[in-house]
N, C-alpha and C. Protein backbone atom coordinates (compact mmCIF):
# COMPACT_ATOMS: atom_id res chain seq x y z
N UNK A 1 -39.31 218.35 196.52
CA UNK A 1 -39.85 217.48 197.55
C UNK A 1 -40.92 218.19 198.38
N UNK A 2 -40.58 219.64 198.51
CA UNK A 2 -41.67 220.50 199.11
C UNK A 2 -43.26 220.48 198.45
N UNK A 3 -43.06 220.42 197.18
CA UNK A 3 -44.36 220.38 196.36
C UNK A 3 -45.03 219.08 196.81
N UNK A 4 -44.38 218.25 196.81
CA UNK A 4 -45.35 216.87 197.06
C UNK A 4 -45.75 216.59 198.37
N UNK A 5 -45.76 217.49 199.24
CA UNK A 5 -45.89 217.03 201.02
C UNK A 5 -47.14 217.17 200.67
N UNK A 6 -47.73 218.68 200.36
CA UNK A 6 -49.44 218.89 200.50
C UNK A 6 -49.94 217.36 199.44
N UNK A 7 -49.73 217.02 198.51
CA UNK A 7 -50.71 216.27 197.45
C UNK A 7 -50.77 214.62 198.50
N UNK A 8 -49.32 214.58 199.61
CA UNK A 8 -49.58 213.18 199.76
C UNK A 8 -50.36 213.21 201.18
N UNK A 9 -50.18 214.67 202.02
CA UNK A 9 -51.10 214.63 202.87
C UNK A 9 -52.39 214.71 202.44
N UNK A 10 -53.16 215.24 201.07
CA UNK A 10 -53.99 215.37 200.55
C UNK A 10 -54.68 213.93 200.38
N UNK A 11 -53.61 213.10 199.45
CA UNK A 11 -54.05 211.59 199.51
C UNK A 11 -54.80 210.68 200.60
N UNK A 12 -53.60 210.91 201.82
CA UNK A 12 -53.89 210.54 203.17
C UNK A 12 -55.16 210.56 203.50
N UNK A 13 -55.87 211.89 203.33
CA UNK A 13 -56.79 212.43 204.22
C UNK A 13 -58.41 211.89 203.19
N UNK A 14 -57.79 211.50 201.67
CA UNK A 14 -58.71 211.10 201.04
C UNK A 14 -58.88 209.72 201.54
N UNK A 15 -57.99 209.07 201.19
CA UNK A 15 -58.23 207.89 201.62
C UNK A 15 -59.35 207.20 203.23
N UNK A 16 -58.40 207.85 204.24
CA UNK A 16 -59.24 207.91 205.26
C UNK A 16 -60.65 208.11 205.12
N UNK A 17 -60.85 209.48 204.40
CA UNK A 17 -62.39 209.18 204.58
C UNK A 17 -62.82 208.25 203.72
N UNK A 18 -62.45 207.78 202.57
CA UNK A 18 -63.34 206.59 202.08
C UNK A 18 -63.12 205.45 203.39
N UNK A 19 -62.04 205.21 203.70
CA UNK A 19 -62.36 203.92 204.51
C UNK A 19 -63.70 204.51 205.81
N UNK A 20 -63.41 205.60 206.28
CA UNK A 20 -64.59 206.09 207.15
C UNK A 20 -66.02 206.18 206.57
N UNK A 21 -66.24 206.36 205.92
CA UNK A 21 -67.71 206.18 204.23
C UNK A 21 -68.15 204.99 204.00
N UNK A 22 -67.04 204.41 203.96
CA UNK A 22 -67.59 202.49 203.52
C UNK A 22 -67.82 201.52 204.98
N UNK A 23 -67.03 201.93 205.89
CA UNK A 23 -67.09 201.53 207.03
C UNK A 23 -68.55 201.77 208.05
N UNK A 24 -68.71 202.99 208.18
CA UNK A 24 -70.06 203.61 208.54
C UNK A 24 -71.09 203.39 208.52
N UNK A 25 -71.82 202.24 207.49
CA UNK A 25 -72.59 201.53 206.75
C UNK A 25 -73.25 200.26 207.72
N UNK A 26 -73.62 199.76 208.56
CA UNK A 26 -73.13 199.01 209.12
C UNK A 26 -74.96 198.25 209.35
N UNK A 27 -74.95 196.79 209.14
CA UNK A 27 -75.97 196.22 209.07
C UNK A 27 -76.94 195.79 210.46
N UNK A 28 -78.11 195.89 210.11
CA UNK A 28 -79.19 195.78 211.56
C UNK A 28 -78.44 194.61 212.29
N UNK A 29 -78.66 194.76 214.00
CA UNK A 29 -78.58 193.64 214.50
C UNK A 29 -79.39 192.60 214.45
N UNK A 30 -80.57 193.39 214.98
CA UNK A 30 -81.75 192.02 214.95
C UNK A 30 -81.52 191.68 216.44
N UNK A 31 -80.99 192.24 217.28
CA UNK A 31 -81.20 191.86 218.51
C UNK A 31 -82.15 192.13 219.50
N UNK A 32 -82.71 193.36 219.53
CA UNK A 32 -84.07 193.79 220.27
C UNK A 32 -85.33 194.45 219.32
N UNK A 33 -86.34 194.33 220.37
CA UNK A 33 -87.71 195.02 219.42
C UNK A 33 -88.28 195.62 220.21
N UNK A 34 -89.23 196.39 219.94
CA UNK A 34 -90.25 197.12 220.49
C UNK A 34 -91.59 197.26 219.55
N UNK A 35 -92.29 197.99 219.87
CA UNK A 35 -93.99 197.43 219.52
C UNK A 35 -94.21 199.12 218.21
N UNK A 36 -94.61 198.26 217.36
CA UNK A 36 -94.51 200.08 216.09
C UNK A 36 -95.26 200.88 216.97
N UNK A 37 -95.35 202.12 215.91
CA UNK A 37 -95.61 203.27 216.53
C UNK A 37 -97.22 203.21 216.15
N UNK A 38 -97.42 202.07 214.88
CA UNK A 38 -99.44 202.33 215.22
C UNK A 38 -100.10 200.92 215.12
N UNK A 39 -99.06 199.97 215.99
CA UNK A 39 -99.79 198.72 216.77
C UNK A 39 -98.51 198.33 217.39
N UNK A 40 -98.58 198.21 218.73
CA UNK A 40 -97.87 198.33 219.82
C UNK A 40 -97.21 197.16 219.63
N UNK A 41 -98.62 195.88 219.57
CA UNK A 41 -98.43 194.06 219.32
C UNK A 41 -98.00 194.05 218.24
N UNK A 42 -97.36 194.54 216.99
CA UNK A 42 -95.79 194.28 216.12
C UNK A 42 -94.51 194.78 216.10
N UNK A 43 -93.76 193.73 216.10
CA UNK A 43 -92.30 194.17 216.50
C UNK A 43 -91.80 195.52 215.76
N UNK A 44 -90.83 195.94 215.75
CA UNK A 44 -90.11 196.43 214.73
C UNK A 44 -88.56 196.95 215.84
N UNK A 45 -87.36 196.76 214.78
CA UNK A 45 -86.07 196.61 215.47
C UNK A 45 -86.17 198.07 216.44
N UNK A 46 -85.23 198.05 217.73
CA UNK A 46 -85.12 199.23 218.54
C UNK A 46 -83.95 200.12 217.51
N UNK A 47 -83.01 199.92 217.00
CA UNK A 47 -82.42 200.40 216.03
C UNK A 47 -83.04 201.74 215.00
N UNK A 48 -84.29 200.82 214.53
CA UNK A 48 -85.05 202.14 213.74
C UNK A 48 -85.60 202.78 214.25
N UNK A 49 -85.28 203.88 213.40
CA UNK A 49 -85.38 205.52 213.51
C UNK A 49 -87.39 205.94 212.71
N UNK A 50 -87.89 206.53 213.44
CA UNK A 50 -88.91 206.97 212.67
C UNK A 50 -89.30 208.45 213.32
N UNK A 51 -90.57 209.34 212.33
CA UNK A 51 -90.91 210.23 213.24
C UNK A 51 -91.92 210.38 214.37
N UNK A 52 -91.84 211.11 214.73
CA UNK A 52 -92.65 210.74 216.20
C UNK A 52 -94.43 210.89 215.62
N UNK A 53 -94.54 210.40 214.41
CA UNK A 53 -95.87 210.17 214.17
C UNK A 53 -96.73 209.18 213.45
N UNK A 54 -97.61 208.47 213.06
CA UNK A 54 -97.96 207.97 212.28
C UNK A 54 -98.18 208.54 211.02
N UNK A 55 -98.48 208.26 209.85
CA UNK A 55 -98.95 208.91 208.92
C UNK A 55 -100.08 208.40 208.25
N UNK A 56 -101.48 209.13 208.33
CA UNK A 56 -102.80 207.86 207.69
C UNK A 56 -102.95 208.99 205.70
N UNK A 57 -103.69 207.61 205.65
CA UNK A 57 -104.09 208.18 204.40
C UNK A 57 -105.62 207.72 204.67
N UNK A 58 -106.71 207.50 203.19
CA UNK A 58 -107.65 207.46 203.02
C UNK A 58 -107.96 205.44 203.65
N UNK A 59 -106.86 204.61 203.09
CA UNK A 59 -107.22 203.41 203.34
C UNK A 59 -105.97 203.11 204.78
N UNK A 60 -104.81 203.56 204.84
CA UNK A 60 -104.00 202.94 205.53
C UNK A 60 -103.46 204.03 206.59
N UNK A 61 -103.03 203.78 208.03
CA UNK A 61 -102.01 204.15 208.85
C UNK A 61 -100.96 203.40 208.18
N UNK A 62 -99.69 204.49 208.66
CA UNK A 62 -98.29 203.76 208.39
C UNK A 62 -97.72 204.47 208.92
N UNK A 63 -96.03 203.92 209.75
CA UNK A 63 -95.33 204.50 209.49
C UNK A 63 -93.59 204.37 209.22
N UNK A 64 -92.82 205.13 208.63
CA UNK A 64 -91.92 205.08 207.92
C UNK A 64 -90.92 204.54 208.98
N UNK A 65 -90.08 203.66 208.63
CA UNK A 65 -89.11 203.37 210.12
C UNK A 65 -87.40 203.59 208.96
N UNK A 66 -86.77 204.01 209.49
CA UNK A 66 -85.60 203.91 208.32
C UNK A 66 -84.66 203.31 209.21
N UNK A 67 -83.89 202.44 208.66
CA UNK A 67 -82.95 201.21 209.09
C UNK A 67 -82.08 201.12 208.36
N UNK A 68 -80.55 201.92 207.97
CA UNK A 68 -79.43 201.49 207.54
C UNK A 68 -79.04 200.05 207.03
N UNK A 69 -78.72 199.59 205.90
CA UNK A 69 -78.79 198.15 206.06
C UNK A 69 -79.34 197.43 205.16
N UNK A 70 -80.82 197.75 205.24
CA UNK A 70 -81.46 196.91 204.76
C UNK A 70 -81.77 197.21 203.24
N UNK A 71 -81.77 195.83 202.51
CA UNK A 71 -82.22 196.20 200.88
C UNK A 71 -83.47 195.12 200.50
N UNK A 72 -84.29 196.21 199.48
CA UNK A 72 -85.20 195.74 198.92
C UNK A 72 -85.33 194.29 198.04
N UNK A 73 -83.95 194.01 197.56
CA UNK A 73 -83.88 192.56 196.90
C UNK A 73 -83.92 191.71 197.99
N UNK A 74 -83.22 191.72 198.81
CA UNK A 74 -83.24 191.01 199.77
C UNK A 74 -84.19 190.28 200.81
N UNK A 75 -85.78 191.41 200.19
CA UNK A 75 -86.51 190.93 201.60
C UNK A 75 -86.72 191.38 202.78
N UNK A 76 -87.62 190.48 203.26
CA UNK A 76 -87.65 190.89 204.59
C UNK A 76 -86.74 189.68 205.38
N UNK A 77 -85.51 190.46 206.46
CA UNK A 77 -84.58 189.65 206.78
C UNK A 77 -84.80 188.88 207.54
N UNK A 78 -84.78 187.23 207.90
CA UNK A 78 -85.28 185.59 208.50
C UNK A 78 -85.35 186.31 209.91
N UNK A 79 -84.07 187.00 210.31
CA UNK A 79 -84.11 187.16 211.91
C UNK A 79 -85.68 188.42 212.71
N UNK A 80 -85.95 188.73 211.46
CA UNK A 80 -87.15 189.87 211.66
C UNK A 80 -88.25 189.07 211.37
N UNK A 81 -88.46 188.60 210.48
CA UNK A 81 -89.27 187.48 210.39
C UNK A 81 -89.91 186.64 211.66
N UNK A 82 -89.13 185.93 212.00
CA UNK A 82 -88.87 185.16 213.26
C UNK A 82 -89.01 185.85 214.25
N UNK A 83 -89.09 187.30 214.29
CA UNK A 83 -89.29 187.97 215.88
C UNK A 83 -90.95 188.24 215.47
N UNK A 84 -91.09 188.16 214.77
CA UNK A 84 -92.58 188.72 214.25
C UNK A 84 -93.62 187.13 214.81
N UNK A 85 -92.86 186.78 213.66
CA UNK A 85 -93.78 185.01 214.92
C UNK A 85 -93.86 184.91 216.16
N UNK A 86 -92.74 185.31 216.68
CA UNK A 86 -92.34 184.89 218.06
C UNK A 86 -93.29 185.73 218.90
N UNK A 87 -93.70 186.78 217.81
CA UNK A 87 -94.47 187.86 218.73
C UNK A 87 -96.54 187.78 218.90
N UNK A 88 -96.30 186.26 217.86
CA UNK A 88 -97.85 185.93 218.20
C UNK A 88 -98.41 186.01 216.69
N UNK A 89 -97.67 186.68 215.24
CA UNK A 89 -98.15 187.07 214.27
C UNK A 89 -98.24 185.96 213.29
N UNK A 90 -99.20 185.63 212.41
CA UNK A 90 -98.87 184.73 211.45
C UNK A 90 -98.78 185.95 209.90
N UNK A 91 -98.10 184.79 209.49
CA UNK A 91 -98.01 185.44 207.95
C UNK A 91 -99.09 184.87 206.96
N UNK A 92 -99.57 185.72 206.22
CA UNK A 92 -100.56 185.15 205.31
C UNK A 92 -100.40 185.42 204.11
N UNK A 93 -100.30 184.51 203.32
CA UNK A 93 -99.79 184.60 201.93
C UNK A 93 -100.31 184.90 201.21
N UNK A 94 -100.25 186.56 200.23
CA UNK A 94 -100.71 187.35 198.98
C UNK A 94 -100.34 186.96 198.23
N UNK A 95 -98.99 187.22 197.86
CA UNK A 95 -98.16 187.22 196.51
C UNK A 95 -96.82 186.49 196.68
N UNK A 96 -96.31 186.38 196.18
CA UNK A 96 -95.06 185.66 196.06
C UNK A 96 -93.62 187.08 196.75
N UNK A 97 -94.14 187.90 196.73
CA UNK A 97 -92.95 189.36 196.87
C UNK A 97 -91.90 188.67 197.87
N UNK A 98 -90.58 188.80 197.94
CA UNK A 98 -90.03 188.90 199.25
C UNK A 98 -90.14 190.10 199.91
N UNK A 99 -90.08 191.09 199.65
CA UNK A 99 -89.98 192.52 200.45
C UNK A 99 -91.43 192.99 200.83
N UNK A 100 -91.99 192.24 200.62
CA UNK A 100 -94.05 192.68 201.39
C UNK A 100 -94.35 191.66 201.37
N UNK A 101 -95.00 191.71 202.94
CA UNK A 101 -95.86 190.66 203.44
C UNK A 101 -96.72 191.01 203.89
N UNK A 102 -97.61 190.25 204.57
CA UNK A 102 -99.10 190.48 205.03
C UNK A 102 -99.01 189.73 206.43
N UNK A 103 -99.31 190.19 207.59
CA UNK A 103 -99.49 189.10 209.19
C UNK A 103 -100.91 189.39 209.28
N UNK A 104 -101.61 188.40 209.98
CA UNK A 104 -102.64 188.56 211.20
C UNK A 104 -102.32 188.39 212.58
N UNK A 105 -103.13 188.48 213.29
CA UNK A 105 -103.10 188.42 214.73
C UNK A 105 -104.47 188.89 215.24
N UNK A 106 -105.04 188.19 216.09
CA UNK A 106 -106.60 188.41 216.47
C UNK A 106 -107.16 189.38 215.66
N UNK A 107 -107.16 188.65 214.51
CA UNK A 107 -108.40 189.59 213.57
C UNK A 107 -107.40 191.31 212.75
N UNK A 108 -106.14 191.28 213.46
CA UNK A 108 -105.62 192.66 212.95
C UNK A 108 -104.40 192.04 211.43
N UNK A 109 -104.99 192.86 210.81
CA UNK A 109 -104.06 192.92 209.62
C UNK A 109 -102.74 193.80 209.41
N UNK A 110 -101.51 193.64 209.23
CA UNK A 110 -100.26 194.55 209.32
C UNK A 110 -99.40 194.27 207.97
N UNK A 111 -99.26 195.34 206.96
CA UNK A 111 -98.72 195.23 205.84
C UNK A 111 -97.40 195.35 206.13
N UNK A 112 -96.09 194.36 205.38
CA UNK A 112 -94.66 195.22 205.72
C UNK A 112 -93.97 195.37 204.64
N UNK A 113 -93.63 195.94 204.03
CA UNK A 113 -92.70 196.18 203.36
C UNK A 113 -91.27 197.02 203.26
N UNK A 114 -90.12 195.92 202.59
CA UNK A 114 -88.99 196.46 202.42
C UNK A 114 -87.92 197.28 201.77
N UNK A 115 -88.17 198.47 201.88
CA UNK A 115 -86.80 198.91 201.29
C UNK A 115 -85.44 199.15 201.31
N UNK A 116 -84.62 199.69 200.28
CA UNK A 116 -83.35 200.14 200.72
C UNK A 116 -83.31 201.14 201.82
N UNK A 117 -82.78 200.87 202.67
CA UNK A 117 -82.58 201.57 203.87
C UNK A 117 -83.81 201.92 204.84
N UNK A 118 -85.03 201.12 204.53
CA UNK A 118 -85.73 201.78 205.18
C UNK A 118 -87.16 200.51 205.38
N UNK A 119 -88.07 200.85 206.41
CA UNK A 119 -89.14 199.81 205.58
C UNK A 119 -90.45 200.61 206.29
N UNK A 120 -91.82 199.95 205.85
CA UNK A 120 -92.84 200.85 206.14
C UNK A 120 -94.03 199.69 206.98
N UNK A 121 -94.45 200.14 207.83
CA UNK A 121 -95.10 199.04 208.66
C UNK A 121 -96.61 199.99 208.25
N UNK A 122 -97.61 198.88 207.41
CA UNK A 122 -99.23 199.74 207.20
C UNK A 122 -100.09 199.10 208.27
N UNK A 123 -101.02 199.89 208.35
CA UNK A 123 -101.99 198.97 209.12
C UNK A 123 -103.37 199.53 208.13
N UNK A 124 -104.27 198.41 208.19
CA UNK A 124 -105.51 199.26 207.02
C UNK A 124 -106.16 199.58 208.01
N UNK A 125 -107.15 200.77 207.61
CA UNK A 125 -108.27 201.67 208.69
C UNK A 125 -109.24 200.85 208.78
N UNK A 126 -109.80 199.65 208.77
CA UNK A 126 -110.27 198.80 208.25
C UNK A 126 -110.01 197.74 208.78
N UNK A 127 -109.55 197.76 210.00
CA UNK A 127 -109.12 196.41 210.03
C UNK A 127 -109.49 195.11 210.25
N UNK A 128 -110.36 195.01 210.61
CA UNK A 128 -111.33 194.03 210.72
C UNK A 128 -111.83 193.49 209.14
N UNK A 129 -110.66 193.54 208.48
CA UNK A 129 -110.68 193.09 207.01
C UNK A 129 -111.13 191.79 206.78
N UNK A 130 -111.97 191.16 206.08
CA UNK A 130 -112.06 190.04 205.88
C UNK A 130 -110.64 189.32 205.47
N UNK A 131 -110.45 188.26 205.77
CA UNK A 131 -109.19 187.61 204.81
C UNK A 131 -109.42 186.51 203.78
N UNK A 132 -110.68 186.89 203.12
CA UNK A 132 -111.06 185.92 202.14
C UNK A 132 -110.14 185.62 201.38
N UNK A 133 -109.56 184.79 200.73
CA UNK A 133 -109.03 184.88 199.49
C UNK A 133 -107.26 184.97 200.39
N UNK A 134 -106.55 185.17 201.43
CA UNK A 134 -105.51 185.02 202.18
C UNK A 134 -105.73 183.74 202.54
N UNK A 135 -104.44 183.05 201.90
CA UNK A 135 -104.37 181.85 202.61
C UNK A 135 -103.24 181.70 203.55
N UNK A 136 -103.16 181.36 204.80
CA UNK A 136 -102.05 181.23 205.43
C UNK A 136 -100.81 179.97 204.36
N UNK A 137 -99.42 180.85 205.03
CA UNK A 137 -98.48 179.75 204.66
C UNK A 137 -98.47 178.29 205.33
């Protein structure tokens, strides 16, 4: 009976952490926003985490916001969506994607796209992009 104390406290302590592992996981609220880190006038949740910088390349600023939660099949989620309108932005329709979209707002263009756990807000260097060929929804 002595032999089996360690294997079932062993069990115990496994178990626990899976329920602590699966539990931990835990999906965006969607309850507050604040303005990204390289255009103030688009939302993005207070929740995400990014670094304290932008990152440009040759055509685009961006930067990385990572958000527990969220998945790439899924899209971009209705309640984020909806804060993005609410915030003055229209959506303008490229492609059919759920997980990338395209907004305007006085003349500024903002790319979004979704991934697992994470999503990336672009802005083009450029912005004063024509939107030929964007048709609003």
């Amino acid at each position: 009976m002595k032999q089996a104390r360690p294997f079932w406290i062993l069990f115990i302590v496994c178990i626990v952490g899976v329920m602590l592992v699966g539990c931990g996981t835990k999906a965006p609220s969607w309850d507050s926003f604040e303005g990204a880190m390289n255009e103030k006038s688009f939302p993005v949740p207070k929740e995400a985490t990014s670094p304290d910088s932008t990152t440009t390349n040759v055509a685009m600023d961006y930067v990385r916001y990572s958000l527990p939660g969220l998945k790439e099949k899924n899209g971009v989620p209705e309640p984020y969506l909806e804060a993005i309108k609410a915030w003055g932005w229209e959506e303008l329709k490229e492609d059919e994607s759920e997980n990338s979209r395209v907004f305007q707002k006085e003349g500024l263009i903002v790319h979004l796209t979704v991934h697992n756990d994470y999503f990336i807000v672009m802005i083009p260097k450029e912005n004063k992009v024509s939107v030929k060929g964007l048709k609003s929804k």
